[in-house]
N, C-alpha and C. Protein backbone atom coordinates (compact mmCIF):
# COMPACT_ATOMS: atom_id res chain seq x y z
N UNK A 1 5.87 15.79 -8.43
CA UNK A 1 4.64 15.22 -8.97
C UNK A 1 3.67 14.96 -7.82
N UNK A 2 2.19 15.68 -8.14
CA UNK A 2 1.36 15.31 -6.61
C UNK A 2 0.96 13.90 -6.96
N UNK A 3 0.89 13.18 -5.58
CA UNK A 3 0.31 11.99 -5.49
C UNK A 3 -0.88 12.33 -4.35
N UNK A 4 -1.56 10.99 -4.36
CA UNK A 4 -2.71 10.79 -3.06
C UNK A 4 -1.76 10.62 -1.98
N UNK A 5 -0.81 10.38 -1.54
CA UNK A 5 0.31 10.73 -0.27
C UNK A 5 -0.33 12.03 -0.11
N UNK A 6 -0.72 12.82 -0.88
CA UNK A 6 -0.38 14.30 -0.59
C UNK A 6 -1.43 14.67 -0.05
N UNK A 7 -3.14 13.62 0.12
CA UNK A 7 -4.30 14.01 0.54
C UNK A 7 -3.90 13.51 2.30
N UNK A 8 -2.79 12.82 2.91
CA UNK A 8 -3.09 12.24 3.81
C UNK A 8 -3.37 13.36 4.81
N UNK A 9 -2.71 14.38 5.08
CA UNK A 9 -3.44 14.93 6.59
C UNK A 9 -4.73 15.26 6.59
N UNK A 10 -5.41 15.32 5.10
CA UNK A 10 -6.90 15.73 5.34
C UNK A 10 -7.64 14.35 5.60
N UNK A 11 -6.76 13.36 5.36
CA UNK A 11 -7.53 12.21 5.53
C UNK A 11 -7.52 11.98 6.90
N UNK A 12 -6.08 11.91 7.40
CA UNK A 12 -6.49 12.18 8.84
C UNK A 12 -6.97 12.85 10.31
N UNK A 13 -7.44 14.07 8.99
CA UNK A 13 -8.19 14.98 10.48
C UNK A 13 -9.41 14.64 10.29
N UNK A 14 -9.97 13.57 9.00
CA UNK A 14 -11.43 13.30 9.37
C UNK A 14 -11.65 12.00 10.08
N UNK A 15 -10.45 11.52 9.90
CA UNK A 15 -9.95 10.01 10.95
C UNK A 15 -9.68 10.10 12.21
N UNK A 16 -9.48 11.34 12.67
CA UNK A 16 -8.86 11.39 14.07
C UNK A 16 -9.92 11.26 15.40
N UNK A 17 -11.38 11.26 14.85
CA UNK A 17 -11.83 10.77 16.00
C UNK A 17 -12.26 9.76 16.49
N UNK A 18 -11.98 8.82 14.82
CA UNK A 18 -12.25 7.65 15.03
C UNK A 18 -11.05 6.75 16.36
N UNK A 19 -9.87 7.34 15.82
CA UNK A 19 -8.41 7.16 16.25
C UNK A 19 -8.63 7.22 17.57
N UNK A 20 -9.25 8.52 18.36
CA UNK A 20 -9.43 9.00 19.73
C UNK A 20 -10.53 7.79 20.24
N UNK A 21 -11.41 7.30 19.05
CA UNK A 21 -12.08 6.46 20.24
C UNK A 21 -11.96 5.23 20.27
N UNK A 22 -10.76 4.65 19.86
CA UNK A 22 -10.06 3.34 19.59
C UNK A 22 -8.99 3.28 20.83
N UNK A 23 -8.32 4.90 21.07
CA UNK A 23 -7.78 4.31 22.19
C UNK A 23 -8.19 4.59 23.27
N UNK A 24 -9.51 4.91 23.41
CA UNK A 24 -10.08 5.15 24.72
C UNK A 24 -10.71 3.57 24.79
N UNK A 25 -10.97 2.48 24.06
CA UNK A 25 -11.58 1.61 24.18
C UNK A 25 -10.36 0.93 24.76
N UNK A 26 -9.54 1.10 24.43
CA UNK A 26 -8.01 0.29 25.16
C UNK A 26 -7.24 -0.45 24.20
N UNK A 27 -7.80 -0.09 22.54
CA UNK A 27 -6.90 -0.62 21.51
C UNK A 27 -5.07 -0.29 21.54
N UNK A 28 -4.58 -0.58 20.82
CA UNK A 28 -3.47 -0.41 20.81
C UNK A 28 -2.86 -0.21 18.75
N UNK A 29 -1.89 1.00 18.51
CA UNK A 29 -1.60 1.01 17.09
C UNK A 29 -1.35 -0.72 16.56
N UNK A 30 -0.58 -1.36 16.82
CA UNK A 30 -0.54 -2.19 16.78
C UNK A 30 -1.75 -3.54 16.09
N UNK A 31 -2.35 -3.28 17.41
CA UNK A 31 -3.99 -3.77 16.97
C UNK A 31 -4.41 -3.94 15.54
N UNK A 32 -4.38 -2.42 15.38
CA UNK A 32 -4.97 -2.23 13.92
C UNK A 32 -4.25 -2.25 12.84
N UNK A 33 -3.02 -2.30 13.10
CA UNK A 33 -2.09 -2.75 12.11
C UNK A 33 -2.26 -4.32 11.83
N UNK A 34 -2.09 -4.79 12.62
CA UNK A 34 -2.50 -6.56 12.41
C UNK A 34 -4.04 -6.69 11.87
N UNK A 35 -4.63 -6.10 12.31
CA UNK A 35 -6.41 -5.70 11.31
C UNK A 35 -6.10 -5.53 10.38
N UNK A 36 -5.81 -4.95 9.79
CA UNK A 36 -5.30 -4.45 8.27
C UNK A 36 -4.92 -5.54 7.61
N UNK A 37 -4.07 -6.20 7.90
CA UNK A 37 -3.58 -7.28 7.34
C UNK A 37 -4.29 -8.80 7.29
N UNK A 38 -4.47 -8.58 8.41
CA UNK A 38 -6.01 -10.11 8.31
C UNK A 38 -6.63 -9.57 7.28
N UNK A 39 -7.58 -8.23 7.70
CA UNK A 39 -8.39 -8.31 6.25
C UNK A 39 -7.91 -8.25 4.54
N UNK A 40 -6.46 -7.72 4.71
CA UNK A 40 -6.16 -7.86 3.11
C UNK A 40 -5.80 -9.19 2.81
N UNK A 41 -5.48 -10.04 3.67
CA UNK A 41 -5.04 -11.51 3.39
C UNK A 41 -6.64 -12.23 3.41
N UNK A 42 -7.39 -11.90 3.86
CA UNK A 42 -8.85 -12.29 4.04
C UNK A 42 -9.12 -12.23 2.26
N UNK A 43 -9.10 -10.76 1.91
CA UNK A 43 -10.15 -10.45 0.88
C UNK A 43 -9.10 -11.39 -0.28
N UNK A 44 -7.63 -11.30 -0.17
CA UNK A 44 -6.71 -11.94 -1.05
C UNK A 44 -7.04 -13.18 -1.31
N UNK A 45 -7.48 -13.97 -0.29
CA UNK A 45 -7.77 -15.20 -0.49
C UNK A 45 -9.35 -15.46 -1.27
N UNK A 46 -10.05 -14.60 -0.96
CA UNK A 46 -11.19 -14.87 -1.65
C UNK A 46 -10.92 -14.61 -2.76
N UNK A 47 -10.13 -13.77 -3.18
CA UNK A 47 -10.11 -13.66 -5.05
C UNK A 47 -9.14 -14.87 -5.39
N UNK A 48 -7.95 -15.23 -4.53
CA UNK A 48 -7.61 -16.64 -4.97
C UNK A 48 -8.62 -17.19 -5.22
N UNK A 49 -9.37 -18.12 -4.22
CA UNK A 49 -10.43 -18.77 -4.18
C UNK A 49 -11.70 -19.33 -5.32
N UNK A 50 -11.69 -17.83 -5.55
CA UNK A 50 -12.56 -17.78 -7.03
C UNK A 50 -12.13 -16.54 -7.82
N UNK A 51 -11.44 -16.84 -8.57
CA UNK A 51 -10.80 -15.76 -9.32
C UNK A 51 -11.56 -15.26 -10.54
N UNK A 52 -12.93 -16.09 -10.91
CA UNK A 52 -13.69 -15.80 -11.75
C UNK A 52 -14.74 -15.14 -11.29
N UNK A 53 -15.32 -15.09 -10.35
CA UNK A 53 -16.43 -14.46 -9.57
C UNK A 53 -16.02 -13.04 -9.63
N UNK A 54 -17.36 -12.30 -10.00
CA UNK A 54 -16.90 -10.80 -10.06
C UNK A 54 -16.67 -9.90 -8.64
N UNK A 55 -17.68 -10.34 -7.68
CA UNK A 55 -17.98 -9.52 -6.34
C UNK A 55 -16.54 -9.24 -5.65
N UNK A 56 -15.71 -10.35 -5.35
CA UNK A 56 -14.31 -10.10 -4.98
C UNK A 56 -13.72 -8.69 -5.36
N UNK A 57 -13.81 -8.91 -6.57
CA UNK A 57 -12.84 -7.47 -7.92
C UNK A 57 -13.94 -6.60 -7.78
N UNK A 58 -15.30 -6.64 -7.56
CA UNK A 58 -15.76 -5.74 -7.23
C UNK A 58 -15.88 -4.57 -6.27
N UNK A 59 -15.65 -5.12 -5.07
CA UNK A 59 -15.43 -5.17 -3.35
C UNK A 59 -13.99 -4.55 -3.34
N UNK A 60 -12.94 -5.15 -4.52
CA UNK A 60 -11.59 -4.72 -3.89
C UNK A 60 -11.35 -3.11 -3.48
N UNK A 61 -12.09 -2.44 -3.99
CA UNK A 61 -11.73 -0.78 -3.75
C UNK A 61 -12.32 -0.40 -2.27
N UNK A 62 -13.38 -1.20 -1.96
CA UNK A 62 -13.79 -0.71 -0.78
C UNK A 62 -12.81 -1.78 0.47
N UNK A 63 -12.52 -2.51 0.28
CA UNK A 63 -11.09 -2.69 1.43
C UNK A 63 -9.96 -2.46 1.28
N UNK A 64 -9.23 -1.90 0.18
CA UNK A 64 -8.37 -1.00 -0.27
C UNK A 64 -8.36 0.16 0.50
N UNK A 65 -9.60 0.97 0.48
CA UNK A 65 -10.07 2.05 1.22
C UNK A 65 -10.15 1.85 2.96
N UNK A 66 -10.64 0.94 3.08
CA UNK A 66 -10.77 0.60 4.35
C UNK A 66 -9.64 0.37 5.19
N UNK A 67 -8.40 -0.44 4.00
CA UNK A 67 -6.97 -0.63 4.39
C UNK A 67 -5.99 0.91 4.74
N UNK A 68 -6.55 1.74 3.62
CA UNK A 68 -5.78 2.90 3.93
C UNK A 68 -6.25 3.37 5.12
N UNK A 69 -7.37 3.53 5.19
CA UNK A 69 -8.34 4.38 6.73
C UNK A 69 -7.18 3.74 8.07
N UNK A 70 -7.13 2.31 7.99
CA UNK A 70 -6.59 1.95 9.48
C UNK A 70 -5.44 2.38 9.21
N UNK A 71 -4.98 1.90 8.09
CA UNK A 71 -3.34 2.38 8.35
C UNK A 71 -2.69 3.99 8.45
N UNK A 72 -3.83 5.15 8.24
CA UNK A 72 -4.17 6.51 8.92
C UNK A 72 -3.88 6.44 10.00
N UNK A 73 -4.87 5.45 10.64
CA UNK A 73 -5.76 4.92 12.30
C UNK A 73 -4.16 4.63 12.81
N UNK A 74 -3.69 3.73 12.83
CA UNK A 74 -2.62 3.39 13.47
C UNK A 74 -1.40 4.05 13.37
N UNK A 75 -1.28 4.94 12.54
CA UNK A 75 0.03 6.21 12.58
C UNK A 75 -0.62 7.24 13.40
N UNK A 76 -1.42 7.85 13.84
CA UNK A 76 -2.10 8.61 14.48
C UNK A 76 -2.00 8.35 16.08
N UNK A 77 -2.40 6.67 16.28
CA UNK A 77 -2.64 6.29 17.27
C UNK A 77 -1.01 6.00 18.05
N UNK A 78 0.02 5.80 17.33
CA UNK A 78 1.14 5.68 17.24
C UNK A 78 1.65 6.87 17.81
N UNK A 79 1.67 8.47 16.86
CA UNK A 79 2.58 9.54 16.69
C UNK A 79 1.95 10.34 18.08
N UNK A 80 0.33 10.09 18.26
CA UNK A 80 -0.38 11.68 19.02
C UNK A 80 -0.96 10.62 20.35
N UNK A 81 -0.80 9.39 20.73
CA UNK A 81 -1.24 9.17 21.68
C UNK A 81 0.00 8.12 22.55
N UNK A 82 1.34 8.23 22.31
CA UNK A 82 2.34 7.34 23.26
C UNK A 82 2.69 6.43 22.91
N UNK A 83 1.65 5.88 21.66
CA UNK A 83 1.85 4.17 21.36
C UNK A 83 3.31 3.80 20.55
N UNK A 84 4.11 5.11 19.86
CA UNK A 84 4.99 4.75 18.92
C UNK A 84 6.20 4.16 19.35
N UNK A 85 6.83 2.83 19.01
CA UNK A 85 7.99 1.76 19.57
C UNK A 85 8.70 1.08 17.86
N UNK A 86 9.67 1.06 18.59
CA UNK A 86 10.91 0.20 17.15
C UNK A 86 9.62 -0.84 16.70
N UNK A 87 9.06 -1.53 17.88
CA UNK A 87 8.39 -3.08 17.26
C UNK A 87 7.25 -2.44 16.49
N UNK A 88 6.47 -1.06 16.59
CA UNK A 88 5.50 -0.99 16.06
C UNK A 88 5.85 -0.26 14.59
N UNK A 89 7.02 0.13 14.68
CA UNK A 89 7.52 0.51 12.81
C UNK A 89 7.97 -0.51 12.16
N UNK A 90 8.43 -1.26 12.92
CA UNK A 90 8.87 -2.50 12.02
C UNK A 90 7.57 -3.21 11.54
N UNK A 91 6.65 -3.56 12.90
CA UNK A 91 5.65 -4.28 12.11
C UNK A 91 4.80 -3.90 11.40
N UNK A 92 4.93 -2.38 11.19
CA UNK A 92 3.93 -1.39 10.09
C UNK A 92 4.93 -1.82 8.85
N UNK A 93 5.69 -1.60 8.85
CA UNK A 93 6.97 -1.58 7.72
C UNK A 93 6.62 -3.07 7.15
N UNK A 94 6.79 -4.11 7.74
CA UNK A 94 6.20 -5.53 7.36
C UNK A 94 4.92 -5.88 6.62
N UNK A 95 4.12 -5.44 7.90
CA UNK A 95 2.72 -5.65 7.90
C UNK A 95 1.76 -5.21 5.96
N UNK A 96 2.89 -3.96 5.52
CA UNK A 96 2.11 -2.92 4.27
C UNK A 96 2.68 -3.91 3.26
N UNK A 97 3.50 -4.40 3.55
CA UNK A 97 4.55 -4.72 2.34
C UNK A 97 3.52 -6.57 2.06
N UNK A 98 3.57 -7.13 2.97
CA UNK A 98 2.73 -8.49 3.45
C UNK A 98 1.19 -8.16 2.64
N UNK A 99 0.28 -7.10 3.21
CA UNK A 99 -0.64 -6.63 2.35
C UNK A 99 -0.77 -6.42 1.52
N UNK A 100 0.32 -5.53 0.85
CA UNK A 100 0.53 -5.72 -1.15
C UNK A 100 0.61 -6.73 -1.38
N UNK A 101 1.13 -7.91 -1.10
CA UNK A 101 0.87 -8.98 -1.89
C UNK A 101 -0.10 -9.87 -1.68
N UNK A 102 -0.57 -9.83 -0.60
CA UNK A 102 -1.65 -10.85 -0.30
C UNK A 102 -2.94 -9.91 -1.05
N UNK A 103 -3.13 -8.91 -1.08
CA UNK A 103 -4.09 -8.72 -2.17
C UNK A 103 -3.87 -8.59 -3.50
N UNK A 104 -2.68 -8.03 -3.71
CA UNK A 104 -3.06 -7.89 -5.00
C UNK A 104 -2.51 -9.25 -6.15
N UNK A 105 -1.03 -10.08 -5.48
CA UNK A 105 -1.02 -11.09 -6.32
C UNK A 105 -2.42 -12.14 -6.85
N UNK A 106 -3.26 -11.94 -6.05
CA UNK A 106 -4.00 -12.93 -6.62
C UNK A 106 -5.04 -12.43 -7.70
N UNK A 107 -4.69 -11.34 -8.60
CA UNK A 107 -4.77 -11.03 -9.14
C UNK A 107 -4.42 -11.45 -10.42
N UNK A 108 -3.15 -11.75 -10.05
CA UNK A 108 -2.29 -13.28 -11.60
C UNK A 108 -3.52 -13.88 -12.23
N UNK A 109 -4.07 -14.16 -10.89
CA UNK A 109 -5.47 -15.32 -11.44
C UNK A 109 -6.60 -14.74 -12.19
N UNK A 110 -6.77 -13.80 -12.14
CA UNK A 110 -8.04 -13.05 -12.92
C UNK A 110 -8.11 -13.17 -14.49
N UNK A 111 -8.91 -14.01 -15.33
CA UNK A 111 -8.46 -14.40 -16.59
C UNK A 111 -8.58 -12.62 -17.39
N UNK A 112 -7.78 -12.56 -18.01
CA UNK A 112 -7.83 -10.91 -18.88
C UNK A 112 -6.69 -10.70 -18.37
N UNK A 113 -5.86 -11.00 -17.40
CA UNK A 113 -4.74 -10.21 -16.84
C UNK A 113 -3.61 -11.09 -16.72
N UNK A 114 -2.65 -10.11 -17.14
CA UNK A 114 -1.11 -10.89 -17.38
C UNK A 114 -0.49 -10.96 -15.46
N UNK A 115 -0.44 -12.60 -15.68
CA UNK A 115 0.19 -12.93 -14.01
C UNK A 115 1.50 -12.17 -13.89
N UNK A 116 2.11 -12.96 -15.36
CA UNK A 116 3.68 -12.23 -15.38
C UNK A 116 3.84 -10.91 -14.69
N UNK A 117 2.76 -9.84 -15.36
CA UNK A 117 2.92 -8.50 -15.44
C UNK A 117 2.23 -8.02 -13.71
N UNK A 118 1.42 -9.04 -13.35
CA UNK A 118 0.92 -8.65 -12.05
C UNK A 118 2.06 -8.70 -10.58
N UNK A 119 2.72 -9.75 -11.10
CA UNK A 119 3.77 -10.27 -10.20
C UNK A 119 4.85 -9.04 -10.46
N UNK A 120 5.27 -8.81 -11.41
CA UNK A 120 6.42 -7.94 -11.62
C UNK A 120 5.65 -6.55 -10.49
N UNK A 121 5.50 -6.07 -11.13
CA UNK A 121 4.26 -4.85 -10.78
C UNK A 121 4.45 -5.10 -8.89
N UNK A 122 3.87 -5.74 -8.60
CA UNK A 122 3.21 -6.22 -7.31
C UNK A 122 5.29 -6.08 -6.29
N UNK A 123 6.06 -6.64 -7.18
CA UNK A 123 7.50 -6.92 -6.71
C UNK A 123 8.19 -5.08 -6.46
N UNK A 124 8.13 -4.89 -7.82
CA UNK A 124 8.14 -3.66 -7.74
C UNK A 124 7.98 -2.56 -7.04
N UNK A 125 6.62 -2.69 -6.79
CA UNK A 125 6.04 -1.79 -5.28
C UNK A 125 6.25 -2.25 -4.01
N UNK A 126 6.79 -3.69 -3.77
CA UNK A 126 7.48 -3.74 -2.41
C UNK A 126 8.58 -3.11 -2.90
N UNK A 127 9.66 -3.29 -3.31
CA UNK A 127 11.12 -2.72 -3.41
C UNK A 127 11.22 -1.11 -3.53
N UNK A 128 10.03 -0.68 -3.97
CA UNK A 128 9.62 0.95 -3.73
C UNK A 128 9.44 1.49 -2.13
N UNK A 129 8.79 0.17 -1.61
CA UNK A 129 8.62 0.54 0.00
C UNK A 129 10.11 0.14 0.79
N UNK A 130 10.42 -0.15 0.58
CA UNK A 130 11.92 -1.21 1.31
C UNK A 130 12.81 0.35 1.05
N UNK A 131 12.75 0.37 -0.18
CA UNK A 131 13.66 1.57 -0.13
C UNK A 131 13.39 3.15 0.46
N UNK A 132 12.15 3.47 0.75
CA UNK A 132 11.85 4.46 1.19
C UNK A 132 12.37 4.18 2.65
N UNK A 133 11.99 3.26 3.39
CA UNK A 133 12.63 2.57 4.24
C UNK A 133 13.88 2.48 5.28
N UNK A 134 14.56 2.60 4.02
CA UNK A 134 15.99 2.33 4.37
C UNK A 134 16.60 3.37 4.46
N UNK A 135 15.98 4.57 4.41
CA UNK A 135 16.58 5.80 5.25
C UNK A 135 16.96 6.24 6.46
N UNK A 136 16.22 5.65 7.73
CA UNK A 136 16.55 5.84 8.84
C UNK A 136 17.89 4.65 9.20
N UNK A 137 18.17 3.47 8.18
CA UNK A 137 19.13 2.87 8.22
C UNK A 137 20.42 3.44 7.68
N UNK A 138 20.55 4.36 7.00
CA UNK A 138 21.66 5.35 7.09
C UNK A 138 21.79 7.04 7.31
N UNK A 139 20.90 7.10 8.28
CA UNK A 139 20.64 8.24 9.14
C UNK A 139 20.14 9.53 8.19
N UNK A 140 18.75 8.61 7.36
CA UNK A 140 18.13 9.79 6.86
C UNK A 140 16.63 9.62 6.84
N UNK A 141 15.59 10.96 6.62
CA UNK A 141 14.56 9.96 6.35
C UNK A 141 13.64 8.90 6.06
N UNK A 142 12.58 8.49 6.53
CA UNK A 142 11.84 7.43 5.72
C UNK A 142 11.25 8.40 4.60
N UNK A 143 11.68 7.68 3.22
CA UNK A 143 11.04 8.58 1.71
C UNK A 143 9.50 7.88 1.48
N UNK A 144 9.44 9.00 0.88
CA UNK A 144 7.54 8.49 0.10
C UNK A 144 7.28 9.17 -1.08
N UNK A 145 8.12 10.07 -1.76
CA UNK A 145 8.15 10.22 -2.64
C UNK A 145 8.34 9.67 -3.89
N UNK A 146 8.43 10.08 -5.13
CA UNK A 146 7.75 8.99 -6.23
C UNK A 146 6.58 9.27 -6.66
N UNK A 147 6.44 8.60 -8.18
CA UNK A 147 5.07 8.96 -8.97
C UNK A 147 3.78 7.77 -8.65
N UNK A 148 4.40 6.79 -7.75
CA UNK A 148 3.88 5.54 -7.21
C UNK A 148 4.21 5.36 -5.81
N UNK A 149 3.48 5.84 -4.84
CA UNK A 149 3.74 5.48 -3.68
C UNK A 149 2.23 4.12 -3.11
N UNK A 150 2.27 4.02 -2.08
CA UNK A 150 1.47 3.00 -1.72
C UNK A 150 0.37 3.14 -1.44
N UNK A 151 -0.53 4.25 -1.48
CA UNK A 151 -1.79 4.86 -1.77
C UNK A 151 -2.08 5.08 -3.28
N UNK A 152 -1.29 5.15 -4.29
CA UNK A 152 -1.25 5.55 -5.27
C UNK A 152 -1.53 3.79 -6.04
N UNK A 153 -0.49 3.07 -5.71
CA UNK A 153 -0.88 1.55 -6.06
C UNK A 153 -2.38 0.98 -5.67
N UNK A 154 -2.69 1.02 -4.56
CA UNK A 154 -3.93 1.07 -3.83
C UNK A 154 -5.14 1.55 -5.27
N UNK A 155 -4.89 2.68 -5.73
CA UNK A 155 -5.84 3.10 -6.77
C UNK A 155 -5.64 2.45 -7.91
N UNK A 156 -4.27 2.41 -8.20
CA UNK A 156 -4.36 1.44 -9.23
C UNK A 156 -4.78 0.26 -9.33
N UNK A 157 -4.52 -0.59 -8.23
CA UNK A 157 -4.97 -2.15 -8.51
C UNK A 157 -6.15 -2.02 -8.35
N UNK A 158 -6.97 -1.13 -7.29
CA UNK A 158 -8.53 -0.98 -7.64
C UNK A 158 -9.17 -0.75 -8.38
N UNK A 159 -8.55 0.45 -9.67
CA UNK A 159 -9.04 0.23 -10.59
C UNK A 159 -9.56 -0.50 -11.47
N UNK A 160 -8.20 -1.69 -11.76
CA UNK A 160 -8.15 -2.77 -12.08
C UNK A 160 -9.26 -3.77 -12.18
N UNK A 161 -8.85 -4.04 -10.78
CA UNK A 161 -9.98 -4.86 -10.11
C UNK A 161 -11.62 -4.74 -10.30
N UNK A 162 -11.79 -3.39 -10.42
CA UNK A 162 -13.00 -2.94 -10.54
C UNK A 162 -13.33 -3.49 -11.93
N UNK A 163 -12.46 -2.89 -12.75
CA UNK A 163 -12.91 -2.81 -14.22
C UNK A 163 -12.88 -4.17 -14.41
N UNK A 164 -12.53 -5.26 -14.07
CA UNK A 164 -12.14 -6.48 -14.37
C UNK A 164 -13.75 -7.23 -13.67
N UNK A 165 -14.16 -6.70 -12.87
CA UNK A 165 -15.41 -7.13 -11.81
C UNK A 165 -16.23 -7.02 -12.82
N UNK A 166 -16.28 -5.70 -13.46
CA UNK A 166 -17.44 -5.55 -14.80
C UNK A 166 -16.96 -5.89 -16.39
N UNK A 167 -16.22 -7.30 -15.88
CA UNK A 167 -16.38 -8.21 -17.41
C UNK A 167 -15.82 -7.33 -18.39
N UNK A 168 -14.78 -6.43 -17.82
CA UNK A 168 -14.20 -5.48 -19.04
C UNK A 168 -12.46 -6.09 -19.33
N UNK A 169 -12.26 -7.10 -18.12
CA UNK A 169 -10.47 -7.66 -18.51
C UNK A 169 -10.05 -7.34 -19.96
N UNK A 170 -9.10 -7.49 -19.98
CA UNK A 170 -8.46 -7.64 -21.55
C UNK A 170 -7.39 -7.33 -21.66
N UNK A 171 -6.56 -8.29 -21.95
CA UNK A 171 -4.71 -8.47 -22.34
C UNK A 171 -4.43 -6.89 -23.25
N UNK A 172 -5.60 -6.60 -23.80
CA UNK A 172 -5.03 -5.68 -25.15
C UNK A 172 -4.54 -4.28 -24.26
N UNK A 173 -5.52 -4.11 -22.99
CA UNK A 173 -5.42 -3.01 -22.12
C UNK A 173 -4.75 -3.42 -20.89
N UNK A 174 -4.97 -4.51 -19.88
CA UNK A 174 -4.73 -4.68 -18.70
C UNK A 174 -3.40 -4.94 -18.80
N UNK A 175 -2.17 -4.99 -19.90
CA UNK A 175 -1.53 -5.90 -20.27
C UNK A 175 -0.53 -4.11 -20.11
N UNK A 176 -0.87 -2.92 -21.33
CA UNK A 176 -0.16 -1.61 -21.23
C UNK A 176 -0.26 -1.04 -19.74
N UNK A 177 -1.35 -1.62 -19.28
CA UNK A 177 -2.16 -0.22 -17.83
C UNK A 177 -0.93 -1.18 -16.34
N UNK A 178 -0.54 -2.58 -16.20
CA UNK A 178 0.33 -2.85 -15.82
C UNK A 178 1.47 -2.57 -15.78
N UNK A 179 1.91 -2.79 -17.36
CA UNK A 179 3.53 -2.27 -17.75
C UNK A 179 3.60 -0.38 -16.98
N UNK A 180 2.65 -0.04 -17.16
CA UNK A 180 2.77 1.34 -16.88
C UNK A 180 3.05 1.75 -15.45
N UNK A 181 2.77 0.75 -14.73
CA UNK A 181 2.04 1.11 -13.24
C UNK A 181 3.52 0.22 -12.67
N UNK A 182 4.35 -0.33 -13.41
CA UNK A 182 5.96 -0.86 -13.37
C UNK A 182 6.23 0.17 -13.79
N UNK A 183 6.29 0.72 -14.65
CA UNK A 183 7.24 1.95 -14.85
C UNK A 183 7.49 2.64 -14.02
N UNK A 184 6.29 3.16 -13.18
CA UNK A 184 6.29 4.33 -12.32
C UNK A 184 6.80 3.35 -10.86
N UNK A 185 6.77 2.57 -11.26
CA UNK A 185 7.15 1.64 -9.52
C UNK A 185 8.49 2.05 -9.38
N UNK A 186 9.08 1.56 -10.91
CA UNK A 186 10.43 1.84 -10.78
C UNK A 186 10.77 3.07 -11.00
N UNK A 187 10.53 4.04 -11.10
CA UNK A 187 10.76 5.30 -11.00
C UNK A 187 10.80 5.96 -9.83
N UNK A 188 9.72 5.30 -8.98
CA UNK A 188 9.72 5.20 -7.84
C UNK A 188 10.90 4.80 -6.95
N UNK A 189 11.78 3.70 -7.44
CA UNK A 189 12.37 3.01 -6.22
C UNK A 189 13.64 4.32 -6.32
N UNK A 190 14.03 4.55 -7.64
CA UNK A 190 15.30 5.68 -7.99
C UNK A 190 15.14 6.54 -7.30
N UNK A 191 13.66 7.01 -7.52
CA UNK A 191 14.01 8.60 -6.99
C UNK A 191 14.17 8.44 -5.11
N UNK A 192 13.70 7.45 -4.85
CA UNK A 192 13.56 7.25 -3.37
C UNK A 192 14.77 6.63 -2.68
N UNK A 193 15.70 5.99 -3.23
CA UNK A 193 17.10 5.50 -3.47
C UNK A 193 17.66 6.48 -3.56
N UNK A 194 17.75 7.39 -4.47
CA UNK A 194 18.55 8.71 -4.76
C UNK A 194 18.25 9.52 -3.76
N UNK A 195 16.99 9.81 -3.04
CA UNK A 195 17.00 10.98 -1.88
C UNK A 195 17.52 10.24 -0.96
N UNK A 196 17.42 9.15 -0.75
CA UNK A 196 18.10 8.80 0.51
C UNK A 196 19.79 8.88 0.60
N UNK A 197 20.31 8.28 -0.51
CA UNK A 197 21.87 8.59 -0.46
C UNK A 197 22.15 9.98 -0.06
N UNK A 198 20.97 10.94 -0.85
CA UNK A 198 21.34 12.31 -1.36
C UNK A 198 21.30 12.81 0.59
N UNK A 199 20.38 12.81 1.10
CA UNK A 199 19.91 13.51 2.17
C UNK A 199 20.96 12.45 3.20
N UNK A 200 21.41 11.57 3.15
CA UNK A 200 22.27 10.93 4.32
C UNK A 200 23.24 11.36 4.07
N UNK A 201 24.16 11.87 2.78
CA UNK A 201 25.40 12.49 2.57
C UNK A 201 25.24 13.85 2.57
N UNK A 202 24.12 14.79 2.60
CA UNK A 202 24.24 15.90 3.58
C UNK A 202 24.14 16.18 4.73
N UNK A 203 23.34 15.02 5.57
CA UNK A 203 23.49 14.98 6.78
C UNK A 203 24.87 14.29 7.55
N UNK A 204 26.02 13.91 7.13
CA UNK A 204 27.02 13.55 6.71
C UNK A 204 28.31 15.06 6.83
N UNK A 205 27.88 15.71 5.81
CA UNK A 205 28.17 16.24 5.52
C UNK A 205 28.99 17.74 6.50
């Protein structure tokens, strides 16, 4: 099944010079990994904050977007310029998982939208990432496969968000378009669970 995973190298050959002039300034991958995360805990808190105000849910797609760009920025800066270390996968590995929730739980709060269903949802897509994860912990790839990977959530909760910014919430819809976006989470964690057993017991093998 194609996902937006599948746009990333075109995303990052139009990113790569941004990348080149981040580390000529003397940034570090790192850097912008911790950027990333201030600002999704930044924008998270403002929709806590006022969860009725539309501009927040409005705004969310464009630091969504902005979130994916660095986190391009800092695998780039990582893989093609020296920067890549155990501490800087771990704290990418942290850092994405920390960002799903600091933006999107506060979403619970948005009246039209089921918390229950936001929280599940939101749980979901960490345990989708954990497990892609946990491949190099039994000597197999990191997975990203799945009908929900973490660019793919990214569109969804923006959607969301958006539609919710223009006074369109509603339990009757936001309530199926959740349950759905769990489905595929968890469809997600299987198939990414299953390649990993699958591909560590042929490498095993």
């Amino acid at each position: 099944m194609a996902t937006i995973y599948d746009l990333k190298p075109r995303f990052q050959a139009l990113l790569r010079p941004v990348s080149d002039a981040l580390v000529r300034a003397g940034l570090k991958a790192n850097d912008v990994t911790l950027g990333a995360l201030l600002l999704s805990a930044a924008h998270g808190a403002w929709i806590a904050l006022i969860p009725t105000s539309r501009w927040p849910l409005l705004l969310l797609p464009v630091t969504l977007f902005v979130r994916m760009a660095m986190n391009a920025i800092d695998g780039m800066m990582a893989k093609e310029h020296g920067q890549a270390s155990p501490a800087g996968a771990v704290l990418n590995e942290l850092c994405d998982v920390l960002a799903d929730a600091a933006l999107y739980l506060p979403l619970a709060l948005v009246p039209g939208i089921s918390g229950t269903l936001v929280v599940l949802a939101v749980t979901a897509g960490i345990i989708a990432e954990m497990a892609g994860a946990l491949g190099p912990l039994v000597g197999a790839p990191r997975q990203y496969e799945g009908p929900c990977g973490k660019s793919d959530r990214a569109a969804a909760f923006g959607l969301l968000a958006f539609l919710s910014g223009l006074g369109l919430a509603s339990l009757k819809w936001t309530s199926p378009y959740l349950a759905g976006l769990l489905v595929l989470s968890l469809l997600t964690i299987y198939r990414r669970a299953r390649t990993v057993v699958a591909q560590a017991k042929g490498r095993g093998a």
